[in-house]
Protein backbone atom coordinates (compact mmCIF):
# COMPACT_ATOMS: atom_id res chain seq x y z
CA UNK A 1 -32.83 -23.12 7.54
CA UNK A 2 -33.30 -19.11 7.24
CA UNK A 3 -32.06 -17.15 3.94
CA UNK A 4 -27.78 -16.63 4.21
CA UNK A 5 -26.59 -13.29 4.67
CA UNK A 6 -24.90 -13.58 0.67
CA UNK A 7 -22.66 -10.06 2.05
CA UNK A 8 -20.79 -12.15 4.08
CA UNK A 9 -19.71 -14.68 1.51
CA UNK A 10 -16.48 -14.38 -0.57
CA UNK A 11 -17.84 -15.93 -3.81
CA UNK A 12 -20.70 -13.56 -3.88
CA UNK A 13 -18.83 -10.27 -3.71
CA UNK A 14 -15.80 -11.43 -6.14
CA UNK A 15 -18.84 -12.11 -8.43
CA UNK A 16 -20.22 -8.31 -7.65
CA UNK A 17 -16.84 -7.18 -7.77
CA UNK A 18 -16.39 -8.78 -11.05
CA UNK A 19 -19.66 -7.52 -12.29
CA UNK A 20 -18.60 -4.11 -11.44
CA UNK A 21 -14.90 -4.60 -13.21
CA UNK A 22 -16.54 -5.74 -16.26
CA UNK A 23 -19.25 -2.84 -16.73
CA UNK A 24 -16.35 -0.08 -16.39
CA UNK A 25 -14.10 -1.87 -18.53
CA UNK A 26 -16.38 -1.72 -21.32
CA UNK A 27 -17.42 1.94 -20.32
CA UNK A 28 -13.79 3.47 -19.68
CA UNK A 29 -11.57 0.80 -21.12
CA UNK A 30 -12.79 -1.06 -24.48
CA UNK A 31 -15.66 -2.92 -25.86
CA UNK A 32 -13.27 -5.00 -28.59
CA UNK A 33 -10.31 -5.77 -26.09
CA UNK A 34 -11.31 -8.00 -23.15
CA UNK A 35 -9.23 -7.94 -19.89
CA UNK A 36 -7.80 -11.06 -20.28
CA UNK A 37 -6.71 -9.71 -23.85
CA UNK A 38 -5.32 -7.16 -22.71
CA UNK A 39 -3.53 -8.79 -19.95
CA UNK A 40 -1.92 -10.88 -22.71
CA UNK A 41 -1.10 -8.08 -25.13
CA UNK A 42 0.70 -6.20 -22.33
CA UNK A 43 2.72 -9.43 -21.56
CA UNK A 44 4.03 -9.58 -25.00
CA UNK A 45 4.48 -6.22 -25.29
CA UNK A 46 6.50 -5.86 -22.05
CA UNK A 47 8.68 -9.01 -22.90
CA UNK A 48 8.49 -10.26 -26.58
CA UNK A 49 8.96 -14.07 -28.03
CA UNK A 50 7.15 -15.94 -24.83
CA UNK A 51 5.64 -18.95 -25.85
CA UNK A 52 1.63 -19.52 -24.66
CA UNK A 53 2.55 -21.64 -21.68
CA UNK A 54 4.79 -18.63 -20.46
CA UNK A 55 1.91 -15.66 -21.01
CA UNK A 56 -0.25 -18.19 -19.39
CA UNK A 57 1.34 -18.40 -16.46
CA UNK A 58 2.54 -14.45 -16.24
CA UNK A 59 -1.21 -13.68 -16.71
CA UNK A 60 -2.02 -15.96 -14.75
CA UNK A 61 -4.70 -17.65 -17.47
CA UNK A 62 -5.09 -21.17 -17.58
CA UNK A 63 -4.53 -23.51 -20.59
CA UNK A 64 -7.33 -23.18 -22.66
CA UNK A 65 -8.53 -19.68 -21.64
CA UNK A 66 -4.98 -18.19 -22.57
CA UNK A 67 -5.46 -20.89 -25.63
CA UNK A 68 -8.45 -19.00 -27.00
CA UNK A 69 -6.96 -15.67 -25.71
CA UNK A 70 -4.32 -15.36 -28.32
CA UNK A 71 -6.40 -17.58 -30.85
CA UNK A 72 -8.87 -13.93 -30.94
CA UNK A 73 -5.66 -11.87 -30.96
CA UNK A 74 -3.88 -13.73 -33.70
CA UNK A 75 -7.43 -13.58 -35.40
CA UNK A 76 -7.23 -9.64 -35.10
CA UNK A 77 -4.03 -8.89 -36.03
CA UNK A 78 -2.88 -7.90 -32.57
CA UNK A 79 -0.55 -10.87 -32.17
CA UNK A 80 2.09 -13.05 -34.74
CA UNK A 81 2.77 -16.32 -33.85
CA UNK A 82 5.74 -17.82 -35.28
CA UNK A 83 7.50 -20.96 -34.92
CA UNK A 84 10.75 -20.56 -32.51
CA UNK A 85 13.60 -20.88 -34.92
CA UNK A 86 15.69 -22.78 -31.85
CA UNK A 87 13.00 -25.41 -31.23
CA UNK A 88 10.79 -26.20 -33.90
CA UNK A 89 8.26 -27.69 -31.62
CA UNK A 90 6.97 -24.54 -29.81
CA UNK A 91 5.61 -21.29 -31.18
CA UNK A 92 6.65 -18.12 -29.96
CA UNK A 93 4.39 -14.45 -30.11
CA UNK A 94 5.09 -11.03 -30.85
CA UNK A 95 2.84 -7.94 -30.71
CA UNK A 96 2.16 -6.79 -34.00
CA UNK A 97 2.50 -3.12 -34.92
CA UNK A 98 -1.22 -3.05 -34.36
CA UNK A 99 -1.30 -4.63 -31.19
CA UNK A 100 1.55 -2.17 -29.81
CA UNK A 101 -0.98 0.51 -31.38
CA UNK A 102 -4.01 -1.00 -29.43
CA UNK A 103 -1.61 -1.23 -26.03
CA UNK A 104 -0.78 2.20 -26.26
CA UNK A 105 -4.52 3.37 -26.43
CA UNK A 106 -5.37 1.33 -23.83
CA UNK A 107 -2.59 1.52 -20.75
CA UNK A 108 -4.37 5.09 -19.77
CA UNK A 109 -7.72 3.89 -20.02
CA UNK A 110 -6.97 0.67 -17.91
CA UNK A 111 -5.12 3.11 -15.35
CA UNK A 112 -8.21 5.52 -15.25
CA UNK A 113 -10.62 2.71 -14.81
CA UNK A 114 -8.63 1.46 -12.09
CA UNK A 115 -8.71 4.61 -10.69
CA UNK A 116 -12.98 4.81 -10.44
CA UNK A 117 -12.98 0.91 -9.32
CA UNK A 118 -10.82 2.26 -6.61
CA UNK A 119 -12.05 5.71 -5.95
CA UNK A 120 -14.34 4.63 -2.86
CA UNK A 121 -11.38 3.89 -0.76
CA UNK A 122 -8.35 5.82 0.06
CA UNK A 123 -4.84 5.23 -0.93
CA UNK A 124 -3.95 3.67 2.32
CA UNK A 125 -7.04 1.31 2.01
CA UNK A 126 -6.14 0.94 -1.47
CA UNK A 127 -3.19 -0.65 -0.94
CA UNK A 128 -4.54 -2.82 1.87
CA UNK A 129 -7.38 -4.24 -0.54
CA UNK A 130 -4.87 -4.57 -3.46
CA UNK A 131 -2.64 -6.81 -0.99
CA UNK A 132 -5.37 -9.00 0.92
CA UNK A 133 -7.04 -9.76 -3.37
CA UNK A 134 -3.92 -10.77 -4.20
CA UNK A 135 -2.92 -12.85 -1.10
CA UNK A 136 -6.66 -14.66 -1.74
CA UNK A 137 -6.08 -14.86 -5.27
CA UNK A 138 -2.35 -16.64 -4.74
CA UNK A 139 -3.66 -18.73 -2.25
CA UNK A 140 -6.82 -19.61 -4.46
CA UNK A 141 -4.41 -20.90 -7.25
CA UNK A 142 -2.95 -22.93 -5.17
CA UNK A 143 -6.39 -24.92 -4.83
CA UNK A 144 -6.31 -26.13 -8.27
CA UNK A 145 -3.16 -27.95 -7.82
């Protein structure tokens, strides 16, 4: 069997495409605050007092990635999590003062990096990427069930 033609394969360019985000989030963005971090930081900073399974699923993290997520920001200081006073069984989060600090660097930085990742298309094909990721990406989640 000849050598696959890896351009045409999904899997291989969200890896390249991942590659890519990673590199100038850690050049524009932060080298401390991951993505996913930051995706959870600007949960709880747009709604306060979710519990994990909530951010989780607003993130769009699974279990034990948004687990060890706000594990590292509790660690930091970027995130309190409290017991909820109406049901003793589940914790709830809050942003610390820090972590609204670290949010407000960050939002800018995440919207200029977005801007480069973006920059080789125009706005029309922008929006037309932004759409057909996220239409793969919904229908991906569904796979797990």
């Amino acid at each position: 069997m000849p050598a696959l033609d890896l351009s045409t394969h999904p899997g291989h360019l969200a890896r390249r495409l991942q590659q890519a985000h990673t590199l100038l989030w850690h050049t524009v963005v932060s080298e401390d605050v991951t993505s996913p971090q930051f995706a959870v930081l600007n949960a709880l900073v747009e709604e306060a007092g979710l519990d994990q399974r909530t951010v989780g699923e607003r993130v769009r993290l699974d279990r034990s990635t948004v687990a060890e997520v706000i594990r590292r920001l509790v660690d930091r200081g970027l995130l309190d999590k409290v017991r909820d006073p109406k049901d003793g069984r589940r914790s709830v989060l809050h942003a610390t003062d820090e972590g609204h600090r670290v949010h407000r660097r960050l939002a800018p930085r995440t919207t200029r990096m977005n801007q480069l990742f973006l920059a080789p298309l125009n706005a029309e094909e922008q929006e037309t990427f932004l759409g057909l990721l996220q239409r793969v990406a919904d229908a991906a989640e569904g796979l797990r069930g």
